[in-house]
N, C-alpha and C. Protein backbone atom coordinates (compact mmCIF):
# COMPACT_ATOMS: atom_id res chain seq x y z
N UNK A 1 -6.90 -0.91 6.43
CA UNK A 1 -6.29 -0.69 5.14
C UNK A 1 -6.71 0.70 4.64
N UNK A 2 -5.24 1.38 4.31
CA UNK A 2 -6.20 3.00 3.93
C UNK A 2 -5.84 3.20 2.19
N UNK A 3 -6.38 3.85 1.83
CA UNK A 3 -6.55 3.58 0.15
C UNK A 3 -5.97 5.12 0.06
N UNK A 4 -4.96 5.35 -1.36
CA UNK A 4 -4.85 6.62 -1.01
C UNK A 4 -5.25 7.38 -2.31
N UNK A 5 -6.50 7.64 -1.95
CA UNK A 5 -7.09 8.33 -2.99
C UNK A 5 -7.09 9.89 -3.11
N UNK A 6 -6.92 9.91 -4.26
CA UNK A 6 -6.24 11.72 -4.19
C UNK A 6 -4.97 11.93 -4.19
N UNK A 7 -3.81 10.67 -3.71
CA UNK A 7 -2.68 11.55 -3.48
C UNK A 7 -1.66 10.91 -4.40
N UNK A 8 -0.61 12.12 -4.99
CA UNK A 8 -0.23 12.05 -6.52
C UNK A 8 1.12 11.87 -5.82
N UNK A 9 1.47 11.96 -4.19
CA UNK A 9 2.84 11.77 -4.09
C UNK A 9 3.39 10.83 -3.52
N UNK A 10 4.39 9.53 -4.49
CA UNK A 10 4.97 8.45 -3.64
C UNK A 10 5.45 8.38 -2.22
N UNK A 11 6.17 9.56 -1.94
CA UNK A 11 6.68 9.33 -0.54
C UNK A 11 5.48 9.75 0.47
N UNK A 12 4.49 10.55 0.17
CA UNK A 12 2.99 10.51 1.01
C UNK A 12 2.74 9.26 1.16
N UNK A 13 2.49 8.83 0.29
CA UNK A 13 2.06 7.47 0.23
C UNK A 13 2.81 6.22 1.17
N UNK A 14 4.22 6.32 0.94
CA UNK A 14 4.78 5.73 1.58
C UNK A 14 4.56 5.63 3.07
N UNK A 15 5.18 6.93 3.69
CA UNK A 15 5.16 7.17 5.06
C UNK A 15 3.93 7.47 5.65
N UNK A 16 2.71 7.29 4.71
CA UNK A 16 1.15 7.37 5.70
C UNK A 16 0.68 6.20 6.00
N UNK A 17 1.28 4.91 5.39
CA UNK A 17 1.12 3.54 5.40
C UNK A 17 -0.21 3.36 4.59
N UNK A 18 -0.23 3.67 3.60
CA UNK A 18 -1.51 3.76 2.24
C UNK A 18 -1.17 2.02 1.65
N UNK A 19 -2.19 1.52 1.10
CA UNK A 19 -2.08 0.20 0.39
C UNK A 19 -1.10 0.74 -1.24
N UNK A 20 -0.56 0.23 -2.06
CA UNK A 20 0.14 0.40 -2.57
C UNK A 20 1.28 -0.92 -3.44
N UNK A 21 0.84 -1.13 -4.67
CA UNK A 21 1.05 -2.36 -5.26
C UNK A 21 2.66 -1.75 -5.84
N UNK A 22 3.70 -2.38 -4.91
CA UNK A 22 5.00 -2.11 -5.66
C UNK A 22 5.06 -2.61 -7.27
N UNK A 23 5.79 -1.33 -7.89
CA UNK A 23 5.81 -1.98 -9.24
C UNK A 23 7.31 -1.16 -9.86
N UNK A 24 8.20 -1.47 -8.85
CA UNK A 24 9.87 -0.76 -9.02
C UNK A 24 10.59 -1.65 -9.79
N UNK A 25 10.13 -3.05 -10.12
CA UNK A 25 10.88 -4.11 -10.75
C UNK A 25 10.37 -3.22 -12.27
N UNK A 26 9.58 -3.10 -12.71
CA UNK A 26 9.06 -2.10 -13.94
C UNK A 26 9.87 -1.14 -13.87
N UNK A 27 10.05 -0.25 -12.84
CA UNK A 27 10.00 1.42 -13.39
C UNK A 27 12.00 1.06 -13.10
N UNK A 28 12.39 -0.12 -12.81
CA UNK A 28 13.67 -0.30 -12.98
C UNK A 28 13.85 -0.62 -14.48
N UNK A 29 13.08 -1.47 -15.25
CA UNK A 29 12.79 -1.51 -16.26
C UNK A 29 13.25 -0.30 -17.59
N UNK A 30 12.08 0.54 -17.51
CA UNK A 30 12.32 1.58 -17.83
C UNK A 30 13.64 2.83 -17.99
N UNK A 31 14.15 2.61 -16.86
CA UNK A 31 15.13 3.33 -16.37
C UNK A 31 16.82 2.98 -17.12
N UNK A 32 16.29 1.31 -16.82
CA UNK A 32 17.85 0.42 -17.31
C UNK A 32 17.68 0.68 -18.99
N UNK A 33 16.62 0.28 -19.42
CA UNK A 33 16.39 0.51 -20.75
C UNK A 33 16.90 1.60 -21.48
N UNK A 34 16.65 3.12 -21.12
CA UNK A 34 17.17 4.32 -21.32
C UNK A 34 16.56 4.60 -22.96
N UNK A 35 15.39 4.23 -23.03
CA UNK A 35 14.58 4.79 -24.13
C UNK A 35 13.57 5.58 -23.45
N UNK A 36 13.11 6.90 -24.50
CA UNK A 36 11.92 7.49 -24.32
C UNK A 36 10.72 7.21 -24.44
N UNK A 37 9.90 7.43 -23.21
CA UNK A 37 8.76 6.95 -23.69
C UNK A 37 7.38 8.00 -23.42
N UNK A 38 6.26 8.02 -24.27
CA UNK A 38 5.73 9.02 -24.70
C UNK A 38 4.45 8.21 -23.24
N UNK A 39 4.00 8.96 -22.21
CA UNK A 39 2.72 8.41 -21.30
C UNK A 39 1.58 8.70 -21.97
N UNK A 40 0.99 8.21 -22.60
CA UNK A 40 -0.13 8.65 -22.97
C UNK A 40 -1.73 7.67 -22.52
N UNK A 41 -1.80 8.29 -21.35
CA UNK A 41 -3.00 7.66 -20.36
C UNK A 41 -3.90 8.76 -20.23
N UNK A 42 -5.07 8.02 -19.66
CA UNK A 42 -6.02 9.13 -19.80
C UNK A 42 -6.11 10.12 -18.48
N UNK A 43 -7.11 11.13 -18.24
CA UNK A 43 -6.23 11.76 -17.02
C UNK A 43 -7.15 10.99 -16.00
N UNK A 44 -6.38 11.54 -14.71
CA UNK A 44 -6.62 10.76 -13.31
C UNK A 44 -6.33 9.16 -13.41
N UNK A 45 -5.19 9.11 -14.03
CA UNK A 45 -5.35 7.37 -14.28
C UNK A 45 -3.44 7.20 -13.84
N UNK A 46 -2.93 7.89 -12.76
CA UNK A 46 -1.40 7.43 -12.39
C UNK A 46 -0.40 7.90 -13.04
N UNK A 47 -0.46 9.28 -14.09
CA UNK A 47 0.63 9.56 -14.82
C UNK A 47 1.57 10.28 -13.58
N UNK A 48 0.91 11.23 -12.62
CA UNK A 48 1.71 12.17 -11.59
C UNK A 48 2.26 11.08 -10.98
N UNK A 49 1.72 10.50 -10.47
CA UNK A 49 1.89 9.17 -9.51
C UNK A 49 3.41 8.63 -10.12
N UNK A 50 3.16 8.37 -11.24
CA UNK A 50 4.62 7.05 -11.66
C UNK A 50 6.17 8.77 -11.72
N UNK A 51 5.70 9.79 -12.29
CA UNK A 51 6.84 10.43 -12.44
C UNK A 51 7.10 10.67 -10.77
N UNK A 52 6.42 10.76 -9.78
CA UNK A 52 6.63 10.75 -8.35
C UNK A 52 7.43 9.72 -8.09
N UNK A 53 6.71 8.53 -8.46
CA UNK A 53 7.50 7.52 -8.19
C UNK A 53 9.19 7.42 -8.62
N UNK A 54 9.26 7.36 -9.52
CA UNK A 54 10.26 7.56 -11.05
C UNK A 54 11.56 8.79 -10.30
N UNK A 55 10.94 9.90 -9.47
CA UNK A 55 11.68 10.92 -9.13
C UNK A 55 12.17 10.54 -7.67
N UNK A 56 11.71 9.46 -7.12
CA UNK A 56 11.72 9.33 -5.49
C UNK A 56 12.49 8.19 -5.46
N UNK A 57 12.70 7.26 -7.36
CA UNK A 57 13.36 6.13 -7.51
C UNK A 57 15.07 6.70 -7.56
């Protein structure tokens, strides 16, 4: 099992075979919804990560 620490990009992630908790039923969520929403997380805590995600969705 490889953990992918450090890396901010979904499709890295994807195609290196990294562990990785799908959460597209959400960021479909988001998307269908079509409201703005303000991320306000702290840093190193998945903000690059989800707009990677979000951009690769």
């Amino acid at each position: 099992m490889k953990y992918p620490i450090g890396i901010q990009n979904f499709e890295k992630i994807r195609e290196g075979g990294y562990l990785y908790i799908d959460k597209t039923d959400m960021i479909y969520d988001l998307v269908k919804n079509g409201v703005y929403y303000f991320l306000s997380r702290p840093r190193r805590f998945g903000k690059s990560l989800l707009i990677s995600t979000l951009e690769t969705y």
